[in-house]
C-alpha atoms as a PDB file:
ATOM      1  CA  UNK A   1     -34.099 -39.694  10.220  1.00  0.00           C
ATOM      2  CA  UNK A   2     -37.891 -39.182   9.357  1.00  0.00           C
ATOM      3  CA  UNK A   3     -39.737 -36.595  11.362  1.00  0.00           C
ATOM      4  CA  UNK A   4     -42.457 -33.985  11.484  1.00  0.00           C
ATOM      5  CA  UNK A   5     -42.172 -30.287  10.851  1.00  0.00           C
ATOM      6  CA  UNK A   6     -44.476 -28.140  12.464  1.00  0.00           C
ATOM      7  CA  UNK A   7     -44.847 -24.545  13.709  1.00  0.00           C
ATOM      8  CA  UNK A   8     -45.798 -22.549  17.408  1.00  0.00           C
ATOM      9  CA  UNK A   9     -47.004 -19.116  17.647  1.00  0.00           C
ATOM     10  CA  UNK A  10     -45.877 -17.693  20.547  1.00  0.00           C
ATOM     11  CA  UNK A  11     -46.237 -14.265  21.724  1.00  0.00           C
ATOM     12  CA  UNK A  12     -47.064 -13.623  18.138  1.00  0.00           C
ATOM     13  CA  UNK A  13     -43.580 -15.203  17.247  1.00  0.00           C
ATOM     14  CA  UNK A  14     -43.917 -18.708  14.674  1.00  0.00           C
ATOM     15  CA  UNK A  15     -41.132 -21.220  16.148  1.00  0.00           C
ATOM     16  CA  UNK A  16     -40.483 -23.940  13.985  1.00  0.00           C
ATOM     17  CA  UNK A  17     -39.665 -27.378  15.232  1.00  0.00           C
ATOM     18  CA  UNK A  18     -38.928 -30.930  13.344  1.00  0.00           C
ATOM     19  CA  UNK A  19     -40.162 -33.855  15.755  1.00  0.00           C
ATOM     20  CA  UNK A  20     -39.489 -37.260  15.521  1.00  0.00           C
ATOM     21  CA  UNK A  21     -43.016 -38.112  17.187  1.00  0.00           C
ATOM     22  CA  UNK A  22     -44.213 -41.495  18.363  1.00  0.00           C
ATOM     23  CA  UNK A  23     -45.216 -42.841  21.943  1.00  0.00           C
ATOM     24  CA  UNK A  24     -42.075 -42.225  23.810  1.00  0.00           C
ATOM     25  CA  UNK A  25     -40.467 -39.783  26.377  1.00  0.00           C
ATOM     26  CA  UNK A  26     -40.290 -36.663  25.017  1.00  0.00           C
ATOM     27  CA  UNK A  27     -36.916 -34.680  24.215  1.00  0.00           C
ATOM     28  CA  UNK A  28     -36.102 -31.136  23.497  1.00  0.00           C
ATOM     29  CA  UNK A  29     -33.124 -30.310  21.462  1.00  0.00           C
ATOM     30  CA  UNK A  30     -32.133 -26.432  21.587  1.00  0.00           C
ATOM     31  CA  UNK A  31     -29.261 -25.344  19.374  1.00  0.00           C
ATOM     32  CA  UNK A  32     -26.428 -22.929  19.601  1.00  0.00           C
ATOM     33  CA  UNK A  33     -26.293 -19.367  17.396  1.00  0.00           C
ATOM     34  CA  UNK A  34     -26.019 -19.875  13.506  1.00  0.00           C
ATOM     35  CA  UNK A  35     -27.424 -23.398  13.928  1.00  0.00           C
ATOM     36  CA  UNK A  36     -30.644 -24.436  13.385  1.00  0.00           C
ATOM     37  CA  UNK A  37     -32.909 -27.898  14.698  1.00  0.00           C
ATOM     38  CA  UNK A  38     -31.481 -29.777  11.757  1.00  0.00           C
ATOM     39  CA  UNK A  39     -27.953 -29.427  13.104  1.00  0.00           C
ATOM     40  CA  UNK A  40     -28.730 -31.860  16.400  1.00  0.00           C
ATOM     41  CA  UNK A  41     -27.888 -34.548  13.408  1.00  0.00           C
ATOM     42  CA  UNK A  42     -26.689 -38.016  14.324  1.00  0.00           C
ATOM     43  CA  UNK A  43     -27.892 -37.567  18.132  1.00  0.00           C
ATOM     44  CA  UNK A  44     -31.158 -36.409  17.643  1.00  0.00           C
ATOM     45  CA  UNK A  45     -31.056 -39.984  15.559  1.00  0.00           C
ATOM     46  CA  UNK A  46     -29.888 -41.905  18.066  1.00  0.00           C
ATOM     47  CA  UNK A  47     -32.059 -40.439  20.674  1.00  0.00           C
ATOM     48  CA  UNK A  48     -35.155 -41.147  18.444  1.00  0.00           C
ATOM     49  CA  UNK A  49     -34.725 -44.534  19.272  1.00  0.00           C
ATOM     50  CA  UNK A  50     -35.433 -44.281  22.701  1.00  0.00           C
ATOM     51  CA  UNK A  51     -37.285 -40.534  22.538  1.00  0.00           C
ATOM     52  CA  UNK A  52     -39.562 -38.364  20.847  1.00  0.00           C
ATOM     53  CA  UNK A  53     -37.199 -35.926  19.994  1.00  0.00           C
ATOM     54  CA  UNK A  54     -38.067 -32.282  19.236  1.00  0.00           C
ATOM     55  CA  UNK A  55     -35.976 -29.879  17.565  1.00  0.00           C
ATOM     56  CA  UNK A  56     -37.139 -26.509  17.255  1.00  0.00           C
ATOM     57  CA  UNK A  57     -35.233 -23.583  15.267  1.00  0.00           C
ATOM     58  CA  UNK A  58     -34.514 -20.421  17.571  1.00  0.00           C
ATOM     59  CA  UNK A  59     -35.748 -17.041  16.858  1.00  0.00           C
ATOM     60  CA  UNK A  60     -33.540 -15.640  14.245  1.00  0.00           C
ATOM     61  CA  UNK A  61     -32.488 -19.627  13.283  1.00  0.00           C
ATOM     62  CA  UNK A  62     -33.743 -21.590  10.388  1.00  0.00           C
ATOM     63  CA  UNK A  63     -37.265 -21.439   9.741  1.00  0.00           C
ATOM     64  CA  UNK A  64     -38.453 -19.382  12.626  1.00  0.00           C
ATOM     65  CA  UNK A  65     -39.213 -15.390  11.950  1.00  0.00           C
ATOM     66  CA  UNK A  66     -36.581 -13.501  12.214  1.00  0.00           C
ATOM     67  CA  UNK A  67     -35.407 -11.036  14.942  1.00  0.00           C
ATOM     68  CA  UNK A  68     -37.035  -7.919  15.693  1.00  0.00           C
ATOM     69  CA  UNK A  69     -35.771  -4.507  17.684  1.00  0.00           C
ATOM     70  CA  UNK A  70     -37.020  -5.642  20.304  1.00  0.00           C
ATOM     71  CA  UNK A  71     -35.905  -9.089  20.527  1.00  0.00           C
ATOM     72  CA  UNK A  72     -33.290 -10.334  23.664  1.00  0.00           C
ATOM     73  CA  UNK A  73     -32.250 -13.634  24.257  1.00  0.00           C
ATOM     74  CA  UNK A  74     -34.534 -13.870  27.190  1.00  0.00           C
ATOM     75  CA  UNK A  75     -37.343 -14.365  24.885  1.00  0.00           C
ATOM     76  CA  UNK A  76     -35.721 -17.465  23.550  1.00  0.00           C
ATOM     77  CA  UNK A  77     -36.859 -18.614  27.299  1.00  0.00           C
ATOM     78  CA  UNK A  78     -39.982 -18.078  26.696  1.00  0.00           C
ATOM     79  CA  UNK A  79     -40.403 -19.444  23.335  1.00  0.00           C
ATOM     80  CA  UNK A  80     -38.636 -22.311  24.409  1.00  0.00           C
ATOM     81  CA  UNK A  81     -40.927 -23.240  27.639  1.00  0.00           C
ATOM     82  CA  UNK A  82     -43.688 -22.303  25.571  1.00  0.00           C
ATOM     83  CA  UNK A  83     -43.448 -24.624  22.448  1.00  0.00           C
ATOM     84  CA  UNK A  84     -42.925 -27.189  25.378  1.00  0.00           C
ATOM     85  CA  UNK A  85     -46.745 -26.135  26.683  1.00  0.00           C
ATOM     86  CA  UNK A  86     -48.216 -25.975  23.098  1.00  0.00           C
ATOM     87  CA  UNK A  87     -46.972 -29.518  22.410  1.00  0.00           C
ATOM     88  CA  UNK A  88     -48.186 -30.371  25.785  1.00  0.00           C
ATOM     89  CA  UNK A  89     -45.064 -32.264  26.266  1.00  0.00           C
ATOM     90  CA  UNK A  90     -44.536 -33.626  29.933  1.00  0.00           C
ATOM     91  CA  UNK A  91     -41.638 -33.137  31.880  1.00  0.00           C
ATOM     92  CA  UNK A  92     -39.373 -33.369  28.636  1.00  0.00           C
ATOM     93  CA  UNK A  93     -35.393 -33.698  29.291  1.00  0.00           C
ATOM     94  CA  UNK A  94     -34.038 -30.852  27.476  1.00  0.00           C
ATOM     95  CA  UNK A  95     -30.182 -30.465  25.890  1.00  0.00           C
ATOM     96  CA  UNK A  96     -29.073 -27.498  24.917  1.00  0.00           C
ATOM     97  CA  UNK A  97     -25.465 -25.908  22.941  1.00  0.00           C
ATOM     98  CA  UNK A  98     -24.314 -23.123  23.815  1.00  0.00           C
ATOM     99  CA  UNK A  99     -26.795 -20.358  23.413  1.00  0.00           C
ATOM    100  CA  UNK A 100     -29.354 -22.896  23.457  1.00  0.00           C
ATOM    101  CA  UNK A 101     -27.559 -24.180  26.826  1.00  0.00           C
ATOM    102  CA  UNK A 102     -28.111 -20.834  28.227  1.00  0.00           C
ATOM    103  CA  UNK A 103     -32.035 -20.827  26.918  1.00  0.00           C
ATOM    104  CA  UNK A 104     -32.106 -24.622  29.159  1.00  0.00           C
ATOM    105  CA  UNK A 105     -30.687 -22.936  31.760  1.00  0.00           C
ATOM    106  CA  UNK A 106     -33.141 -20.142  31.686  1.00  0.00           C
ATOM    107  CA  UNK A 107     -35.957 -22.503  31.504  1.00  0.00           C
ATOM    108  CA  UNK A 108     -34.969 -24.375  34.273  1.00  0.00           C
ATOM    109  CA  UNK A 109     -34.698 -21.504  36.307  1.00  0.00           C
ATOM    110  CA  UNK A 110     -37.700 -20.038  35.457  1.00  0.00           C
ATOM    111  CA  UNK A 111     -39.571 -23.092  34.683  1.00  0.00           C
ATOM    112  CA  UNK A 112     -38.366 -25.222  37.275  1.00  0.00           C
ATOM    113  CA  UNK A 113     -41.895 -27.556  36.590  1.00  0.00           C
ATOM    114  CA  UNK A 114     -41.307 -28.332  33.213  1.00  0.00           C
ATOM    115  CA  UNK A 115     -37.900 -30.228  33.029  1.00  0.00           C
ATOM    116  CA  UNK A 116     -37.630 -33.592  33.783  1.00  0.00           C
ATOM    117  CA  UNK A 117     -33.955 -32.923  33.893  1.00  0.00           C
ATOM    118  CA  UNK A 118     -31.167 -30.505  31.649  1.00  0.00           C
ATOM    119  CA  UNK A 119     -28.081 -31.340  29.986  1.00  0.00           C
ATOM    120  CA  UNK A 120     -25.548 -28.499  29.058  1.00  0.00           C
ATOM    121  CA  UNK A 121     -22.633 -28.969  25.703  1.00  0.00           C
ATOM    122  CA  UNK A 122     -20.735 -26.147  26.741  1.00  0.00           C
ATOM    123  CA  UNK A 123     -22.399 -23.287  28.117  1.00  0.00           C
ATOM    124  CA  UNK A 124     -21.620 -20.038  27.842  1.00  0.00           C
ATOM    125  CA  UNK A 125     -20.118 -19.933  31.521  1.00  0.00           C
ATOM    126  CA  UNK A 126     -17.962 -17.269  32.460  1.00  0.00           C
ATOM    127  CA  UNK A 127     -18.464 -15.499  29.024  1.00  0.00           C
ATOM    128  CA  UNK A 128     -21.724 -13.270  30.105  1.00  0.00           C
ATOM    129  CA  UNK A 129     -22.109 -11.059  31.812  1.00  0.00           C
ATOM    130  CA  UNK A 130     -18.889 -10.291  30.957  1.00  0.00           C
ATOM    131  CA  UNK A 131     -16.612  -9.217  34.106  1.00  0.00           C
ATOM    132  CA  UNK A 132     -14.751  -5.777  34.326  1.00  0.00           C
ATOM    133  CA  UNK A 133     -11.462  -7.678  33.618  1.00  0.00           C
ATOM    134  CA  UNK A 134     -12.791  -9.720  30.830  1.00  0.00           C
ATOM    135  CA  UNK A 135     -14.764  -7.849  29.177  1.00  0.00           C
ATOM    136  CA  UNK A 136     -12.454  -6.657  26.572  1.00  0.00           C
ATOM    137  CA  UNK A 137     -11.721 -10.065  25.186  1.00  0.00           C
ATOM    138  CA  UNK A 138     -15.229 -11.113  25.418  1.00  0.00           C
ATOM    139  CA  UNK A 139     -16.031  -7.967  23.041  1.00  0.00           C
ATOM    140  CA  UNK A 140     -13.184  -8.798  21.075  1.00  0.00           C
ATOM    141  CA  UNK A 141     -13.809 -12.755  20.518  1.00  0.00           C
ATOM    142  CA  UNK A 142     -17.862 -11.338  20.441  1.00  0.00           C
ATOM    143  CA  UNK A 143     -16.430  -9.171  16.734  1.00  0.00           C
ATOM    144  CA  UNK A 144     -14.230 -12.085  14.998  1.00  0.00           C
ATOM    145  CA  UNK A 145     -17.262 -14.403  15.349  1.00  0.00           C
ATOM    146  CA  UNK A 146     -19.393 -12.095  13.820  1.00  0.00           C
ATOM    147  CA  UNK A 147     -17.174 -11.364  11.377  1.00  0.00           C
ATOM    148  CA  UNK A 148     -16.379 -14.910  10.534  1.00  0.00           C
ATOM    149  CA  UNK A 149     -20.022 -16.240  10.616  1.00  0.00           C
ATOM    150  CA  UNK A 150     -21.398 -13.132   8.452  1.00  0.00           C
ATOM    151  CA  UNK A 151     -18.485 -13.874   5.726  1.00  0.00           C
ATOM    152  CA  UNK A 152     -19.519 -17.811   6.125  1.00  0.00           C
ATOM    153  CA  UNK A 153     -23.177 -16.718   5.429  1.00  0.00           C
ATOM    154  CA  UNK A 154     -21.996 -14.839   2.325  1.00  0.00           C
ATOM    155  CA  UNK A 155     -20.043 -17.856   0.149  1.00  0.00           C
ATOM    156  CA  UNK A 156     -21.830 -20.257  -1.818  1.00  0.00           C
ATOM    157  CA  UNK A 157     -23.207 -23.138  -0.376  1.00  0.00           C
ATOM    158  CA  UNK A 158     -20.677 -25.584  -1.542  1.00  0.00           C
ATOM    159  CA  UNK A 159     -18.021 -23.035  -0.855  1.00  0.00           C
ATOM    160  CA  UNK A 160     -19.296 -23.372   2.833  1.00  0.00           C
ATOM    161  CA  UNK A 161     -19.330 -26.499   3.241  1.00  0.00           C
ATOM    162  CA  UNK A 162     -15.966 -26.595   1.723  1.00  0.00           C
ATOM    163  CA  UNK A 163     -14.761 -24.456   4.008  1.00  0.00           C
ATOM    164  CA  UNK A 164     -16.548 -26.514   7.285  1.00  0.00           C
ATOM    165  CA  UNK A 165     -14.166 -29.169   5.817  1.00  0.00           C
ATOM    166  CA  UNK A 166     -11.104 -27.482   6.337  1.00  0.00           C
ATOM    167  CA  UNK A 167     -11.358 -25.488   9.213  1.00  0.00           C
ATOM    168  CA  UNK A 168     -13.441 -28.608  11.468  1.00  0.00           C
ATOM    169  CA  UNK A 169     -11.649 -31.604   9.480  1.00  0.00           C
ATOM    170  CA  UNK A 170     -12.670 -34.281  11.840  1.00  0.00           C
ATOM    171  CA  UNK A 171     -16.380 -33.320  11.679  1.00  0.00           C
ATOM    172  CA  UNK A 172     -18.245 -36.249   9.903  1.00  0.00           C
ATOM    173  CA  UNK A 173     -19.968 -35.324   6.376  1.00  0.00           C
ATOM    174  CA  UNK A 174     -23.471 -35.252   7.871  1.00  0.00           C
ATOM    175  CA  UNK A 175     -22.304 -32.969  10.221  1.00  0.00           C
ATOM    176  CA  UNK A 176     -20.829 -30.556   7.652  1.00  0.00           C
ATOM    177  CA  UNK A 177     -24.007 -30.272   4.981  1.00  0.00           C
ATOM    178  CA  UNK A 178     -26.339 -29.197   8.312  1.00  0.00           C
ATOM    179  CA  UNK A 179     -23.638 -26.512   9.002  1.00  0.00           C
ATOM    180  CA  UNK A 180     -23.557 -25.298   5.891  1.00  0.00           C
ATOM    181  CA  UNK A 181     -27.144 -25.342   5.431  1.00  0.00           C
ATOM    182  CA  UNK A 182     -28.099 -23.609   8.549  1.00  0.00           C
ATOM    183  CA  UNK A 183     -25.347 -20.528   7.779  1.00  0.00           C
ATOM    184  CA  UNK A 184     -27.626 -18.990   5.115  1.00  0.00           C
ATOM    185  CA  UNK A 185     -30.886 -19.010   7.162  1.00  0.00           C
ATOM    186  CA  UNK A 186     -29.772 -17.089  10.409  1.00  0.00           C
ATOM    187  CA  UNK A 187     -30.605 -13.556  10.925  1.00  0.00           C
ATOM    188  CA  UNK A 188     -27.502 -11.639  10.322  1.00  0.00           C
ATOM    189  CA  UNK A 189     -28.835  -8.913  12.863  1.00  0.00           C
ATOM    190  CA  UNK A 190     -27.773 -11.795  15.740  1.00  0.00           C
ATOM    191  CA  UNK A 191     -25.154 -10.505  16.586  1.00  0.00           C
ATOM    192  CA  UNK A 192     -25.846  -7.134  17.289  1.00  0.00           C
ATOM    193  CA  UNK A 193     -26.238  -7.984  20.678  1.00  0.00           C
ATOM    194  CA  UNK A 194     -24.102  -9.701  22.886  1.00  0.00           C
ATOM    195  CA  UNK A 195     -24.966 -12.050  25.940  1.00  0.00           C
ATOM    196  CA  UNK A 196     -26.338 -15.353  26.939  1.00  0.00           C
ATOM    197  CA  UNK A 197     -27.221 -15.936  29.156  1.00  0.00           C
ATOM    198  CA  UNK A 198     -28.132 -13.478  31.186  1.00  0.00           C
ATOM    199  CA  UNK A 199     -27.177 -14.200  34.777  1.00  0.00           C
ATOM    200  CA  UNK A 200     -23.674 -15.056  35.888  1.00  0.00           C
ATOM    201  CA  UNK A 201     -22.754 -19.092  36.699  1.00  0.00           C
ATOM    202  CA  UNK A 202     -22.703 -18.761  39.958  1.00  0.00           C
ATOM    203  CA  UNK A 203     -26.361 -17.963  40.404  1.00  0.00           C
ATOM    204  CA  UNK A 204     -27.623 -20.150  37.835  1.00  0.00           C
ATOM    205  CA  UNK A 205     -26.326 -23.220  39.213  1.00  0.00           C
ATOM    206  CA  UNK A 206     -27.728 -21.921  42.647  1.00  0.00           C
ATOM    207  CA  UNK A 207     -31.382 -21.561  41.133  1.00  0.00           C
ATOM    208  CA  UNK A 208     -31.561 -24.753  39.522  1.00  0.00           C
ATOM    209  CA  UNK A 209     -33.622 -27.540  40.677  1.00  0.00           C
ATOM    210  CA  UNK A 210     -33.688 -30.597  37.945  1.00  0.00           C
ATOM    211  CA  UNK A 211     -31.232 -33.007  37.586  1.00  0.00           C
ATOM    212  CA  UNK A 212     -28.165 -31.627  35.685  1.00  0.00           C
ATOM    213  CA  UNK A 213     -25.146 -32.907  33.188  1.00  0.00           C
ATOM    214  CA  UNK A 214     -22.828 -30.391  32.302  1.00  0.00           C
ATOM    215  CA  UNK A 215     -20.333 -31.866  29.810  1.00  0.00           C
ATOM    216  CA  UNK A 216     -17.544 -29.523  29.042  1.00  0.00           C
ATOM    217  CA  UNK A 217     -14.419 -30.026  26.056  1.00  0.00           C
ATOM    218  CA  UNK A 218     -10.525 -29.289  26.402  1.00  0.00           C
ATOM    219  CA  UNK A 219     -10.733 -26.799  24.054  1.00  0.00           C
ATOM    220  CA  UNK A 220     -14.681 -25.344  24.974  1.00  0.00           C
ATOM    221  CA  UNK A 221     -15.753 -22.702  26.780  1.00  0.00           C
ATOM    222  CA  UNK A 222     -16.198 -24.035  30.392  1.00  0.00           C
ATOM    223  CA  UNK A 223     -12.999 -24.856  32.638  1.00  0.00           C
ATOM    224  CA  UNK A 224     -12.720 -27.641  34.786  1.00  0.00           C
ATOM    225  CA  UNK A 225     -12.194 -24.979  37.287  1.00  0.00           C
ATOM    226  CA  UNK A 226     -15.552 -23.697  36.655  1.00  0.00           C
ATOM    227  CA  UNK A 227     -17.180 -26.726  36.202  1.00  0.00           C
ATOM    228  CA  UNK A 228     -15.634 -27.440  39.860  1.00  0.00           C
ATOM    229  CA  UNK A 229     -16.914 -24.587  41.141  1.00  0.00           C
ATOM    230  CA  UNK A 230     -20.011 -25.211  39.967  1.00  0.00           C
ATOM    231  CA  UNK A 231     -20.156 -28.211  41.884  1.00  0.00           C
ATOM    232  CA  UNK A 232     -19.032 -27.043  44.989  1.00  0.00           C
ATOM    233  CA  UNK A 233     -22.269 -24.177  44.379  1.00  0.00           C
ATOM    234  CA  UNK A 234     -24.850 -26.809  43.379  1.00  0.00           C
ATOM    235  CA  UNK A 235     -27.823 -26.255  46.129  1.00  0.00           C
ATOM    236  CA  UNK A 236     -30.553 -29.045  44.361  1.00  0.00           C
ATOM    237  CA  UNK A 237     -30.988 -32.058  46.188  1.00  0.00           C
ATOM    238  CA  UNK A 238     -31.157 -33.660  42.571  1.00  0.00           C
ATOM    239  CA  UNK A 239     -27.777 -34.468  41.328  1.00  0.00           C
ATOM    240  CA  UNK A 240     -25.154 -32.448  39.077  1.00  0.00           C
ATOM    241  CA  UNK A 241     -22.203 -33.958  37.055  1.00  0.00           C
ATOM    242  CA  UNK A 242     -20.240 -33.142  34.927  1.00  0.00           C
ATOM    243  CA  UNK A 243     -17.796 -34.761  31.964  1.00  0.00           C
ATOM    244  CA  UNK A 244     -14.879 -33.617  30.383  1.00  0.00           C
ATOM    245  CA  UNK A 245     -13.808 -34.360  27.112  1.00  0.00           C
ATOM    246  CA  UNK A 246     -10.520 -34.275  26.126  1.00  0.00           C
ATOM    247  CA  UNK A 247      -9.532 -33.513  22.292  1.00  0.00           C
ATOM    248  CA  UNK A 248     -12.696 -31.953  21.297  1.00  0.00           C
ATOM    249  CA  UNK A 249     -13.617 -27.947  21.185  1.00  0.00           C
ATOM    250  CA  UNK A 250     -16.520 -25.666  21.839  1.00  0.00           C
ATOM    251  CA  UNK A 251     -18.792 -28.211  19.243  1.00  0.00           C
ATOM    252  CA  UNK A 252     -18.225 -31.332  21.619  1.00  0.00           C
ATOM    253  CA  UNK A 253     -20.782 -33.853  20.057  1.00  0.00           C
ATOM    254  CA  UNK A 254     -19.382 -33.018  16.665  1.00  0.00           C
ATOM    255  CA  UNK A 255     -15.399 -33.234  17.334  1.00  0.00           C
ATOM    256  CA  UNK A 256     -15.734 -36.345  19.759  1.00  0.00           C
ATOM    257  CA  UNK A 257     -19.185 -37.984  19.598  1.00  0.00           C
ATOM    258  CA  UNK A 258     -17.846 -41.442  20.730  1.00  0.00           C
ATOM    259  CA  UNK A 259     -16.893 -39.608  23.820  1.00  0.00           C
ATOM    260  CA  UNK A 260     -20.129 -37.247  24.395  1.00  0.00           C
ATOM    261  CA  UNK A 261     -22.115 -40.397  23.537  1.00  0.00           C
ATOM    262  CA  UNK A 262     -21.069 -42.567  26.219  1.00  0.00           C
ATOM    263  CA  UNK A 263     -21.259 -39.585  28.652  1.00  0.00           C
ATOM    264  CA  UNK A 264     -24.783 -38.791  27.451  1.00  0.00           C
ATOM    265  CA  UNK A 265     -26.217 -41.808  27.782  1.00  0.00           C
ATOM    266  CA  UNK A 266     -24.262 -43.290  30.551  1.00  0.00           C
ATOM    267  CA  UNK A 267     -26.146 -40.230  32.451  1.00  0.00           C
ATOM    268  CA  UNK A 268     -29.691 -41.012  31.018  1.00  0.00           C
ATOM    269  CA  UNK A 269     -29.289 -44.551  31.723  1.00  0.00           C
ATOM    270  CA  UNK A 270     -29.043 -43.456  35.551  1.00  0.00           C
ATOM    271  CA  UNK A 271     -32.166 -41.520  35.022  1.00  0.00           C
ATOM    272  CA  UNK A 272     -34.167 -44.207  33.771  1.00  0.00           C
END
């Protein structure tokens, strides 16, 4: 895939993007923690075909600065919404993984004018703010990925992606190089704080306005009872659905992208 690279200030914050450019719908691509823009892979390259595609790094990710004391994931929000206004894109759809699910979330609640419409690969639902009964295991499971990603960070490259291999040994070999790439440019001060997003489900699907797709794994994050509930919650008069895909886990598009293909753009297709 060919594309721009290009930088935003915002806020005094530079947020680096890759874009695939030309005369087409635009698309915003926001990533989950550790990853970087790069890591959107084969279906930022598919989507090029029909989209201009942009795929900014995070604060803390890839080429972006780095994280400050005062940094929260809230300002992800606002670098996100603003990179949108500096590129005066209009009315982009934006996808987002995990964290960067929560950031399209936040956008489209606080935003609601610039989305065309959101689609969310496994949010962080039911995770944060962690509840009084699971809060321990969120702390817990909050630790071994720290400690896991921050010994990742430390190997070798090859030694990454050698290890990418064997613990994800379906993932494709594109798949595993942008992992392993993107492990030794995030800021190992991430995870000193834990939350995203922000808000609990069950008032962000109440506040959210733009058409929706939630697709959710066997393995993820999101339940099929939350995704249910969800549902039953959604206030928009634009539509919500979500997919469920069986064998894949919290990485959906990279475990089962036959699968999170046809749901993707079996939903866009209706959007058209």
């Amino acid at each position: 895939m060919e594309y721009q690279e290009g930088n935003v200030i915002i806020d005094g914050i530079k947020i680096h993007y890759y874009r695939s450019g030309g005369k087409k719908p635009p698309f915003v691509l926001l990533h989950g923690a550790t990853d970087d823009g790069l890591c959107w892979g084969r279906t930022a390259q598919e989507l090029a075909e029909r989209y201009d595609v942009i795929m900014p790094d995070a604060q803390g990710h890839g080429l972006s600065d780095r994280l400050g004391p005062d940094f929260s994931f809230e300002k992800h929000t606002k670098q996100a919404a603003g990179l949108i206004k500096e590129l005066g894109l209009n009315k982009p759809i934006i996808m987002g993984h995990s964290m960067g699910a929560g950031t399209t979330c936040n956008v489209a609640m606080e935003y609601p004018d610039l989305p065309k419409a959101i689609i969310l690969e496994d949010p962080a639902w039911g995770l944060f703010p962690p509840k009084p009964e699971n809060a321990e295991t969120v702390q817990k499971n909050h630790e071994e990925i720290r400690a896991y990603q921050t010994e990742v960070a430390k190997l070798p490259l090859e030694e990454i992606k050698a290890r990418c291999r064997k613990d994800n040994p379906t993932w494709p070999e594109d798949e595993v190089i942008t992992w392993a790439n993107s492990r030794k440019l995030w800021d190992k001060t991430l995870f000193d704080r834990i939350g995203v997003p922000s808000r609990p489900y069950e008032e962000i699907v109440t506040r959210i306005e733009c058409p929706t797709l939630l697709i959710i794994a066997e393995t993820g994050i999101v339940s099929r009872g939350t995704a249910e509930n969800a549902a039953r919650l959604w206030k928009s008069k634009e539509p919500f659905k979500w997919v469920y895909i069986k064998g894949a886990g919290h990485s959906i598009r990279r475990e089962q992208y036959a699968a999170f293909k046809t749901a993707l753009y079996g939903w866009l297709d209706m959007r058209q």
